[in-house]
C-alpha atoms as a PDB file:
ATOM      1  CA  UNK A   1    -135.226 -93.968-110.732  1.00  0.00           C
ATOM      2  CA  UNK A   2    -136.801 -92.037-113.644  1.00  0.00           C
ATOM      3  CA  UNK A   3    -137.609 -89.312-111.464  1.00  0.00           C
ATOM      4  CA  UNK A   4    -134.132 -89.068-110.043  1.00  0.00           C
ATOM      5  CA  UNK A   5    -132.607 -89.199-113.675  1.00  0.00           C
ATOM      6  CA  UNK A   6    -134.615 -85.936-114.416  1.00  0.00           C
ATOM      7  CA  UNK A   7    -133.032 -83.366-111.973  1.00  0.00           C
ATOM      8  CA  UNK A   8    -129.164 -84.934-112.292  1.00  0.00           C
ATOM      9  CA  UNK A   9    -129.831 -84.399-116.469  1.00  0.00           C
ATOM     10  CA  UNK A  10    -131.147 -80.854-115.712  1.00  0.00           C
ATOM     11  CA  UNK A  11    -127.896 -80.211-113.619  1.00  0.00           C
ATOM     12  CA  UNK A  12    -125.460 -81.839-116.382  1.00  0.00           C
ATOM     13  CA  UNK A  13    -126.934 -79.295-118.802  1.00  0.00           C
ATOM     14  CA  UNK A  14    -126.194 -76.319-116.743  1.00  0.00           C
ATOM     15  CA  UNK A  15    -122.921 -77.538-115.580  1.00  0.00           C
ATOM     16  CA  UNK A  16    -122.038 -77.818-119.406  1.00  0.00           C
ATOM     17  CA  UNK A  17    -123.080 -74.791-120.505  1.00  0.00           C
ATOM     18  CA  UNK A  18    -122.038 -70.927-119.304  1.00  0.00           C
ATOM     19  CA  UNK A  19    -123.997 -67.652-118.472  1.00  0.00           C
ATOM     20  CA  UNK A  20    -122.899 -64.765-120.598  1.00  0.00           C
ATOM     21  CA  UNK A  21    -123.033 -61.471-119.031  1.00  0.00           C
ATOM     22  CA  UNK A  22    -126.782 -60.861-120.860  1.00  0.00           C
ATOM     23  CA  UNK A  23    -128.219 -64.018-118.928  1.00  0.00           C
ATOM     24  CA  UNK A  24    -127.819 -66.385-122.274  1.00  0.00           C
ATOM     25  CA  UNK A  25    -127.111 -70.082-121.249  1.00  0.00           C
ATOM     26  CA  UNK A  26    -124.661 -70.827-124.070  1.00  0.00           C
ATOM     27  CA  UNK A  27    -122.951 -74.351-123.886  1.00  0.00           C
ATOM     28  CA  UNK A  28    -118.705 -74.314-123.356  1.00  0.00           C
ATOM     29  CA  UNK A  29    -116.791 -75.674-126.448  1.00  0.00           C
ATOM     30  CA  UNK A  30    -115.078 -78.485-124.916  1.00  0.00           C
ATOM     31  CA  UNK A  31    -111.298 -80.426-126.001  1.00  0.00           C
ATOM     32  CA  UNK A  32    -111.829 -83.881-127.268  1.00  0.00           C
ATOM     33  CA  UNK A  33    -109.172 -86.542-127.690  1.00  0.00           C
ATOM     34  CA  UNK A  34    -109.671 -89.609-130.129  1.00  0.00           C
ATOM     35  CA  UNK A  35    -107.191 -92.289-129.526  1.00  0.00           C
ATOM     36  CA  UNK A  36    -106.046 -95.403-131.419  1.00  0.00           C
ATOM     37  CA  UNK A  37    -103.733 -98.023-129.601  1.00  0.00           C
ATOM     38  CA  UNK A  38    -100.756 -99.905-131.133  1.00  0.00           C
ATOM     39  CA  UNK A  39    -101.647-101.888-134.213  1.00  0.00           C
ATOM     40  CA  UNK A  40    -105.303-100.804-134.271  1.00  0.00           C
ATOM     41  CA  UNK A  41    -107.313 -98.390-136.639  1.00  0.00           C
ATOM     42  CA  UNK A  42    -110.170 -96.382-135.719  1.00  0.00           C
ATOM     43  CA  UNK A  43    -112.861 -93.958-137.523  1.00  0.00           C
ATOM     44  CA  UNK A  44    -113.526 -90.743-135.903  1.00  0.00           C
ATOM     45  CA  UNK A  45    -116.413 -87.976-137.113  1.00  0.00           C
ATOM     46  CA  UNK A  46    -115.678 -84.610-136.490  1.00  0.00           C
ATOM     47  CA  UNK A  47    -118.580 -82.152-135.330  1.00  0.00           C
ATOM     48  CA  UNK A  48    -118.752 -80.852-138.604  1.00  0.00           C
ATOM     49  CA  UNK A  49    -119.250 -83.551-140.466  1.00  0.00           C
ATOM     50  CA  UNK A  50    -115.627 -84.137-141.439  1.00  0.00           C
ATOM     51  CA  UNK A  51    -114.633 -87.718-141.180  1.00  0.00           C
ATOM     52  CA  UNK A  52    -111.045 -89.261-140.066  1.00  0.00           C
ATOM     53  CA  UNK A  53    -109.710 -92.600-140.132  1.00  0.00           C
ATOM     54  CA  UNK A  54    -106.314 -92.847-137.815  1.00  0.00           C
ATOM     55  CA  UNK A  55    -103.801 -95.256-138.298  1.00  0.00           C
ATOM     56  CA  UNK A  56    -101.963 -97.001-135.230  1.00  0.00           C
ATOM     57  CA  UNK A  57    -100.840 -94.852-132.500  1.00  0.00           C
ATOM     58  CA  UNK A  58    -102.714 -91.682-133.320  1.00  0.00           C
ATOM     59  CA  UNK A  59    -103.972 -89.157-131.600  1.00  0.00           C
ATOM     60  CA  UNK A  60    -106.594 -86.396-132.564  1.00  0.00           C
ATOM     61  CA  UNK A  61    -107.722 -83.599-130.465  1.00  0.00           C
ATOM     62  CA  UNK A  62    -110.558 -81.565-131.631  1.00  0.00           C
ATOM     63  CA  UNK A  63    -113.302 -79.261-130.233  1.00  0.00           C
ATOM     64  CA  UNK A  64    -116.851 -80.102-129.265  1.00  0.00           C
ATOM     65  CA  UNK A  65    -118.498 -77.306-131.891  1.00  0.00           C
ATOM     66  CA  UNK A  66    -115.964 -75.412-134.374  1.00  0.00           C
ATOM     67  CA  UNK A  67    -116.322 -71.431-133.681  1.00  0.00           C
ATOM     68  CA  UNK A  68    -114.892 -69.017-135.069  1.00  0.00           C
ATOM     69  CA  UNK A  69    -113.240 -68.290-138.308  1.00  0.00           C
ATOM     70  CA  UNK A  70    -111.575 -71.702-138.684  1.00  0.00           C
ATOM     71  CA  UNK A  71    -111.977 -75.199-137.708  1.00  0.00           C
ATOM     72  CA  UNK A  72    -108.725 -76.036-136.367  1.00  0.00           C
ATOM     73  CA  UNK A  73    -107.400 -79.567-134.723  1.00  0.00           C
ATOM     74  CA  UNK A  74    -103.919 -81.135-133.497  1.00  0.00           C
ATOM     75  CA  UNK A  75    -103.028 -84.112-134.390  1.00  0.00           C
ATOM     76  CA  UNK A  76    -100.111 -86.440-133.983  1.00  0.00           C
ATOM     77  CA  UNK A  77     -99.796 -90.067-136.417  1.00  0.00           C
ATOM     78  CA  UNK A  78    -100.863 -90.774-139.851  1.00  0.00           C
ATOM     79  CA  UNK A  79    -104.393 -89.884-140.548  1.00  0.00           C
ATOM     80  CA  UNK A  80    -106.782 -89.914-143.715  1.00  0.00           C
ATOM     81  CA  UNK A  81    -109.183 -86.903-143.710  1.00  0.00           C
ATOM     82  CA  UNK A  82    -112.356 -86.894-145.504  1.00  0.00           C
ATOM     83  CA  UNK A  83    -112.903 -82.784-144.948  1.00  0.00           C
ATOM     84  CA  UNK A  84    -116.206 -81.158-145.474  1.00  0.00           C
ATOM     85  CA  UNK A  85    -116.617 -78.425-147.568  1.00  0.00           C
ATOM     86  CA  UNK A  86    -116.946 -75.345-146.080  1.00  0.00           C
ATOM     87  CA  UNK A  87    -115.344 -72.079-148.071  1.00  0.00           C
ATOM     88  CA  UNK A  88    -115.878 -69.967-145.280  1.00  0.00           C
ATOM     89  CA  UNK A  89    -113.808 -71.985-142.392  1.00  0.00           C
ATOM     90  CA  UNK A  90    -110.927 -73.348-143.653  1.00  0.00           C
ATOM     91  CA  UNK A  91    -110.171 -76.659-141.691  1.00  0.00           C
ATOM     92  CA  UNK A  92    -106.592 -76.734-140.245  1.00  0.00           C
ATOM     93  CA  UNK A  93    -104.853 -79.622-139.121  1.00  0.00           C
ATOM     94  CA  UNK A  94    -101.841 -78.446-137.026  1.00  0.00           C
ATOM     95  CA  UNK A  95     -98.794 -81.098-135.736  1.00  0.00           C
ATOM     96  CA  UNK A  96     -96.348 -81.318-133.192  1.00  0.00           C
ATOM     97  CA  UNK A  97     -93.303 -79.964-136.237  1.00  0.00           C
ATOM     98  CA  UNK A  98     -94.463 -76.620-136.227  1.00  0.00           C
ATOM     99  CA  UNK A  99     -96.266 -77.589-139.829  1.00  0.00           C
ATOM    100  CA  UNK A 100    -100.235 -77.747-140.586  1.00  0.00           C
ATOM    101  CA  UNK A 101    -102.312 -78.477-143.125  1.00  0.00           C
ATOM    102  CA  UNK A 102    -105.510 -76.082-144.574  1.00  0.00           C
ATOM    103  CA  UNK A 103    -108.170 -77.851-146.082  1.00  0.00           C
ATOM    104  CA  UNK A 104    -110.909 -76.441-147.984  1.00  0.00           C
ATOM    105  CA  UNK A 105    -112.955 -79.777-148.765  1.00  0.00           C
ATOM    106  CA  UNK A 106    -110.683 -82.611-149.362  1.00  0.00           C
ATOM    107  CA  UNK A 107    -109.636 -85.880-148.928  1.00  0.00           C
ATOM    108  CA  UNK A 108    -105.779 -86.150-147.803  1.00  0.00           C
ATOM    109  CA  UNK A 109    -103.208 -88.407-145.892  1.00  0.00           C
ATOM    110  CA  UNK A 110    -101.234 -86.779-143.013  1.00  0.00           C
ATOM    111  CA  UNK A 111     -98.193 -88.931-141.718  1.00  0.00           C
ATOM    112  CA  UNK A 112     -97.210 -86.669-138.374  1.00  0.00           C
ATOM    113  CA  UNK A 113     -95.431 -88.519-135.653  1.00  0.00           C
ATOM    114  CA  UNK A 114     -93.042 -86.914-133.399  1.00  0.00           C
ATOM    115  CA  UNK A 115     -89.671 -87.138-134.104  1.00  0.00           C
ATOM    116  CA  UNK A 116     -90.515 -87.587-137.594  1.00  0.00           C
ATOM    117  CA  UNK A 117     -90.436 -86.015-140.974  1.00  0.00           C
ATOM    118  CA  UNK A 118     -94.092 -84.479-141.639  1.00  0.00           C
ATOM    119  CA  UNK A 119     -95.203 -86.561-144.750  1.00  0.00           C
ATOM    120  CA  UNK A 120     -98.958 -85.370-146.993  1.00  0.00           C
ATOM    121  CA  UNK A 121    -100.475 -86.676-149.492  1.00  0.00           C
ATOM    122  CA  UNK A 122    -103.226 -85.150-151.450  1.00  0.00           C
ATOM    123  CA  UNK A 123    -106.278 -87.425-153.016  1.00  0.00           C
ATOM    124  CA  UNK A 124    -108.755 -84.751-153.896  1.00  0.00           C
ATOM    125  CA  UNK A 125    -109.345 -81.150-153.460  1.00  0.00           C
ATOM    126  CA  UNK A 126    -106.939 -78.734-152.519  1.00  0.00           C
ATOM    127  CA  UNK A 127    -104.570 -78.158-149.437  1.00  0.00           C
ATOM    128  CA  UNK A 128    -101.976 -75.880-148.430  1.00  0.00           C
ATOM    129  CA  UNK A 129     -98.933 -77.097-146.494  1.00  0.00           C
ATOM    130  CA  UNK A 130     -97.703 -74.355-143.727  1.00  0.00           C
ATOM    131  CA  UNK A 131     -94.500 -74.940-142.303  1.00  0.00           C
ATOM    132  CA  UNK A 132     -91.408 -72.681-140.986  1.00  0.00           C
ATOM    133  CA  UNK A 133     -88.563 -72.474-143.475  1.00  0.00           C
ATOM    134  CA  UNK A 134     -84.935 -72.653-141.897  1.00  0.00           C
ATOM    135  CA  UNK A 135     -85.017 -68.939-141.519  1.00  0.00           C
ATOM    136  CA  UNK A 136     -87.861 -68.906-139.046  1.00  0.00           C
ATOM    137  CA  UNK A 137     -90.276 -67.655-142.162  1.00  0.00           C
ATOM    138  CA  UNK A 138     -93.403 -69.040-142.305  1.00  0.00           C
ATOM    139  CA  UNK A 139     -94.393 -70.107-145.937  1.00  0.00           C
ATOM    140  CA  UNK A 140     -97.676 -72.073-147.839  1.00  0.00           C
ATOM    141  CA  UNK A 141     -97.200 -74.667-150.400  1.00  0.00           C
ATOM    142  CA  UNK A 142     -99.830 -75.605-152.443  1.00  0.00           C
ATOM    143  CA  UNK A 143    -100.300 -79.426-153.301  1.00  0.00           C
ATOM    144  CA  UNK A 144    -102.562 -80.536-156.395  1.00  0.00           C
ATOM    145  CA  UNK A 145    -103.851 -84.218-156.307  1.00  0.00           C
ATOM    146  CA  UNK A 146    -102.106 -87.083-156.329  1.00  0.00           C
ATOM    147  CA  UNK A 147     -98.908 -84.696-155.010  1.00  0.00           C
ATOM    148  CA  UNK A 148     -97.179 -85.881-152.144  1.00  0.00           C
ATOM    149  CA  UNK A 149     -95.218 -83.547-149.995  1.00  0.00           C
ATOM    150  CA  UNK A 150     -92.363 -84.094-146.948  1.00  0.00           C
ATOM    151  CA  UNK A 151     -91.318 -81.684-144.715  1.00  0.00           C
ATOM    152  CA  UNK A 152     -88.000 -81.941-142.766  1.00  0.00           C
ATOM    153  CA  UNK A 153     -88.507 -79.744-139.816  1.00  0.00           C
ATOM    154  CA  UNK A 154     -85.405 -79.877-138.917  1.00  0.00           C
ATOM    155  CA  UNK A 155     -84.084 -77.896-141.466  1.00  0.00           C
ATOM    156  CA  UNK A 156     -87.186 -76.532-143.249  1.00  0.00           C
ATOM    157  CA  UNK A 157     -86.860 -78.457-146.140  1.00  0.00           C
ATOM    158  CA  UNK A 158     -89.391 -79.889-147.999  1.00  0.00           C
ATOM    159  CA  UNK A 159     -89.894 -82.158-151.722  1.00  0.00           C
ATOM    160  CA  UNK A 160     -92.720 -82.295-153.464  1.00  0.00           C
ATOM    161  CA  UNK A 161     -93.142 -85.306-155.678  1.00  0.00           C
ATOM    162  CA  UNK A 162     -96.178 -86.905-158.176  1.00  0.00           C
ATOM    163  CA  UNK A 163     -97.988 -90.175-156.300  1.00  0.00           C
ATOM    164  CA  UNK A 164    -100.427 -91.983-156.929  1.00  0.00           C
ATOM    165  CA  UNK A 165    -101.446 -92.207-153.581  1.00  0.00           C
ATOM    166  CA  UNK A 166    -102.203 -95.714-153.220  1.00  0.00           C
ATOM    167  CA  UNK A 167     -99.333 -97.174-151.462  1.00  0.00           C
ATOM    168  CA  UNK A 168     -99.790 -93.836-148.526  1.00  0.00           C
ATOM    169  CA  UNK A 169    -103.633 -94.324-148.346  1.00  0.00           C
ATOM    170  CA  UNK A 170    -103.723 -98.554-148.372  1.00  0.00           C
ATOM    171  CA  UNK A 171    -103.228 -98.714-144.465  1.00  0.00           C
ATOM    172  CA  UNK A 172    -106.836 -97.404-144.356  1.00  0.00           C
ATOM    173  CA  UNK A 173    -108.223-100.425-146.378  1.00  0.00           C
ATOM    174  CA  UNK A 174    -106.065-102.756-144.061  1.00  0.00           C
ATOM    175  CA  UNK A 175    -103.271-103.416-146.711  1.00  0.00           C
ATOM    176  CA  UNK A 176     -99.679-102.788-146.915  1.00  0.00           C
ATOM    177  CA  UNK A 177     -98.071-102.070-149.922  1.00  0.00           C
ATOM    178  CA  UNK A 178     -94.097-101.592-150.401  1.00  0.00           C
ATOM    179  CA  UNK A 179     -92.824 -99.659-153.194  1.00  0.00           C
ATOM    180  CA  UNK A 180     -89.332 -98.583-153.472  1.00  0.00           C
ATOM    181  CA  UNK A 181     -89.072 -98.541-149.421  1.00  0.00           C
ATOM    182  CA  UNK A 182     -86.343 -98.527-147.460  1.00  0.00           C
ATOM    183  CA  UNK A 183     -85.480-102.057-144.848  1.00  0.00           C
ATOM    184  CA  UNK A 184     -85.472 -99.028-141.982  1.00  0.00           C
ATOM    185  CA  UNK A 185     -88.826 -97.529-143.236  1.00  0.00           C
ATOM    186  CA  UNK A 186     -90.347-101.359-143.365  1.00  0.00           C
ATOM    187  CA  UNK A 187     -88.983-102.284-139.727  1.00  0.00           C
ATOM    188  CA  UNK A 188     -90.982 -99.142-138.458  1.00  0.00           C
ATOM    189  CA  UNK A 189     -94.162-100.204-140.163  1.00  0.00           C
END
């Protein structure tokens, strides 16, 4: 069996990887797709080092190796991002409401579902919020810590108010915490 297991790694390896036109072997960047199921959590880390803790019904899809100029992933839910540091490729976090989020080296909460307003909240670091306005302009808004920003992208609107983060980050800890929300907002929890 050990003898068998060395020729079907040998052909994994060069199905996985790809022969450039100067006879390199160079390995294909491949999609991945974390998943978290109905009133679970789950921790994902990203090749880079960049850690992400997704809340109930979440879905991340991210590369195998970051190339290129950016490290870019899409992501649908509410997500807390522990970003590394890395000056040179901005990490972006696009959604499904033509918004996304570029990171630097922070830690932030991203609330993205479908069908909903596109709600971030910055713990550390800095981000900048890219959205369309209602013209069809695409703008950047800079968020400080403990600054939490919504984004209606349905009409390009967005508010940008002072937090201090705990009640958007305490799903991560396994706590709930209500302040000044809505009967609607607490029947969707």
């Amino acid at each position: 069996a050990a003898i068998m297991s060395i020729p079907l790694l040998g052909a994994v390896a060069y199905l996985s990887c790809e022969l450039r036109p100067d006879g390199q072997m160079v390995a294909q960047v491949q999609t991945l797709e974390f998943r978290t199921n109905p009133g679970m959590t789950g921790k994902v880390v990203l090749p880079d080092g960049t850690t992400a803790i997704l809340n109930s019904g979440s879905v991340l899809s991210y590369p195998s190796e970051f190339t290129g100029e950016e490290r870019r992933v899409r992501f649908e839910g509410e997500g807390y991002f522990d970003v590394t540091t890395d000056k040179e490729h901005p990490f972006v976090v696009a959604t499904s409401s033509n918004s996304a989020v570029r990171v630097y080296g922070t830690e932030f909460n991203l609330e993205a579902y479908a069908g909903c307003p596109c709600v971030a909240t910055l713990v550390s670091g800095e981000v900048g919020f890219l959205y369309k306005e209602r013209n069809g302009k695409k703008k950047e808004v800079s968020l400080e810590p403990d600054q939490r920003l919504t984004y209606n992208p349905w009409d390009g609107d967005i508010e940008v108010m002072d937090t201090d983060c705990v009640s958007e980050t305490a799903w991560k800890d396994g706590k709930i915490m209500l302040d000044k929300t809505s009967m609607k907002e607490i029947l969707s929890i």
